[in-house]
C-alpha atoms as a PDB file:
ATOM      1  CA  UNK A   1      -0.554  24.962  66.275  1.00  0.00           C
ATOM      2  CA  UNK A   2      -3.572  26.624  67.525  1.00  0.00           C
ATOM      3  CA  UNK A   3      -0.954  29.733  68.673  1.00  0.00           C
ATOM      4  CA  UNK A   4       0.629  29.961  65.101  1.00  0.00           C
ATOM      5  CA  UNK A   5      -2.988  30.310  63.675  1.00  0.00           C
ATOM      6  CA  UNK A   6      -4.652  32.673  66.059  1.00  0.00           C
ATOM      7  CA  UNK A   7      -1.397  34.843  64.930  1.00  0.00           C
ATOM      8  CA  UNK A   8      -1.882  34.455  61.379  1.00  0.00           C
ATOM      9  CA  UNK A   9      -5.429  35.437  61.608  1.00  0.00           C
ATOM     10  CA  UNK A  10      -4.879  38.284  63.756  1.00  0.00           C
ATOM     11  CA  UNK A  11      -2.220  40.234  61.431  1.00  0.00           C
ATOM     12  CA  UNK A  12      -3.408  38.510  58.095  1.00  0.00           C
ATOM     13  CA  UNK A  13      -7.181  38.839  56.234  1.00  0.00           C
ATOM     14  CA  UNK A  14      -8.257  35.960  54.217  1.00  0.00           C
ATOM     15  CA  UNK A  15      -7.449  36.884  50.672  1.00  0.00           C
ATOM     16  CA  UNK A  16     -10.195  36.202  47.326  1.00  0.00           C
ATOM     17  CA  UNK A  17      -9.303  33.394  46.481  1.00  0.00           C
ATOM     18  CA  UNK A  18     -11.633  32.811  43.687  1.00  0.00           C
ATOM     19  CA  UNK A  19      -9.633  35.670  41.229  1.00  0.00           C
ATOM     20  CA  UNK A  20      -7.327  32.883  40.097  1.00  0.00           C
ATOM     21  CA  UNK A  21      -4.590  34.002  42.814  1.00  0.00           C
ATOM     22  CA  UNK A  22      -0.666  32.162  42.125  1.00  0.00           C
ATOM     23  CA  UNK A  23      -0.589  31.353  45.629  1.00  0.00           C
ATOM     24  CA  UNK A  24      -2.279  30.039  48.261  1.00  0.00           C
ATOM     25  CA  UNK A  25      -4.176  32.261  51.654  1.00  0.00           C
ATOM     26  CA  UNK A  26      -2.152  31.575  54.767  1.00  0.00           C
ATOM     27  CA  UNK A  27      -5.131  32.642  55.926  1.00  0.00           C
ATOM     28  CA  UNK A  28      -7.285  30.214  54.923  1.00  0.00           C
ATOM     29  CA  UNK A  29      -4.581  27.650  54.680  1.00  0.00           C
ATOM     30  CA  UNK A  30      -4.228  28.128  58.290  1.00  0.00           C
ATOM     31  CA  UNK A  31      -7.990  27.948  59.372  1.00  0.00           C
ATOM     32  CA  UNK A  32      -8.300  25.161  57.407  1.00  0.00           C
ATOM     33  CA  UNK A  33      -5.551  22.841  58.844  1.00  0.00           C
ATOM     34  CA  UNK A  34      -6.661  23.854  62.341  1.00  0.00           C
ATOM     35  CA  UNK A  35     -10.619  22.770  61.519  1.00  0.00           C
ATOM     36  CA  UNK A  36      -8.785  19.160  60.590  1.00  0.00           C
ATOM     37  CA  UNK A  37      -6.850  18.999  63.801  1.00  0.00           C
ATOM     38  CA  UNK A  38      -9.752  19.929  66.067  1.00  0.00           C
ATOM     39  CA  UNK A  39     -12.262  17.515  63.327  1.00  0.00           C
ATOM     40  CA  UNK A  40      -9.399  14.664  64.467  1.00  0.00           C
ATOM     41  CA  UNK A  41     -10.097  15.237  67.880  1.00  0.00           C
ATOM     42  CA  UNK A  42     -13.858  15.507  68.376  1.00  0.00           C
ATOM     43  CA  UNK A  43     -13.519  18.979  69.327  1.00  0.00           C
ATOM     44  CA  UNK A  44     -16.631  20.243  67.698  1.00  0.00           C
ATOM     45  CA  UNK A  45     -17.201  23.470  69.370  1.00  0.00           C
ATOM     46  CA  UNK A  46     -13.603  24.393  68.427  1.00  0.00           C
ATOM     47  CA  UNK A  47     -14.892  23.456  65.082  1.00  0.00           C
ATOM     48  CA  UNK A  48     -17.532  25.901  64.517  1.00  0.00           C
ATOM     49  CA  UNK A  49     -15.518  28.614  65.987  1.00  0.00           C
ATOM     50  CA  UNK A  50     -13.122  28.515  63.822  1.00  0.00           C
ATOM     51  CA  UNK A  51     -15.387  27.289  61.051  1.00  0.00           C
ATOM     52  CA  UNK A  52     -16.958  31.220  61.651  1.00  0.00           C
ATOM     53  CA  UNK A  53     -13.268  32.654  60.632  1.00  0.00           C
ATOM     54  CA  UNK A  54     -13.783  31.547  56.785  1.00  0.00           C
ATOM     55  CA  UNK A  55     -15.590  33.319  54.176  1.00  0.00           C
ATOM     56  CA  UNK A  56     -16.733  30.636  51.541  1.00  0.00           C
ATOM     57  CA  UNK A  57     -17.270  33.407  48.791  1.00  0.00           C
ATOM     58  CA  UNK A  58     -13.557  33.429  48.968  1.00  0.00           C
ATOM     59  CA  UNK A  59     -12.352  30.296  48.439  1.00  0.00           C
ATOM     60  CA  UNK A  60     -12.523  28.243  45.077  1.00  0.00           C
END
């Protein structure tokens, strides 16, 4: 999982999320499920790695 996701972040930018957008980031839906996996697993550095790849004025 942790492949797929570096991808999407690498060709994709997290998208405003807060201008009423029809569908979902994969950007952020991606960062997101990763940050649960590594949450799962104790993995808290992971965590706020990641965690550093969102932009919270974007989401809604």
């Amino acid at each position: 999982m942790l492949d797929a996701a570096d991808l999407i972040t690498e060709v994709k930018q997290q998208e405003n999320q807060t201008q009423n957008s029809k569908y979902p980031c994969p950007y952020t839906l991606a960062v997101l499920k990763v940050l649960e996996s590594l949450n799962k697993n104790n993995d808290f550095e992971e965590v706020i790695m990641w965690s550093e790849k969102i932009n919270p004025d974007y989401l809604h």
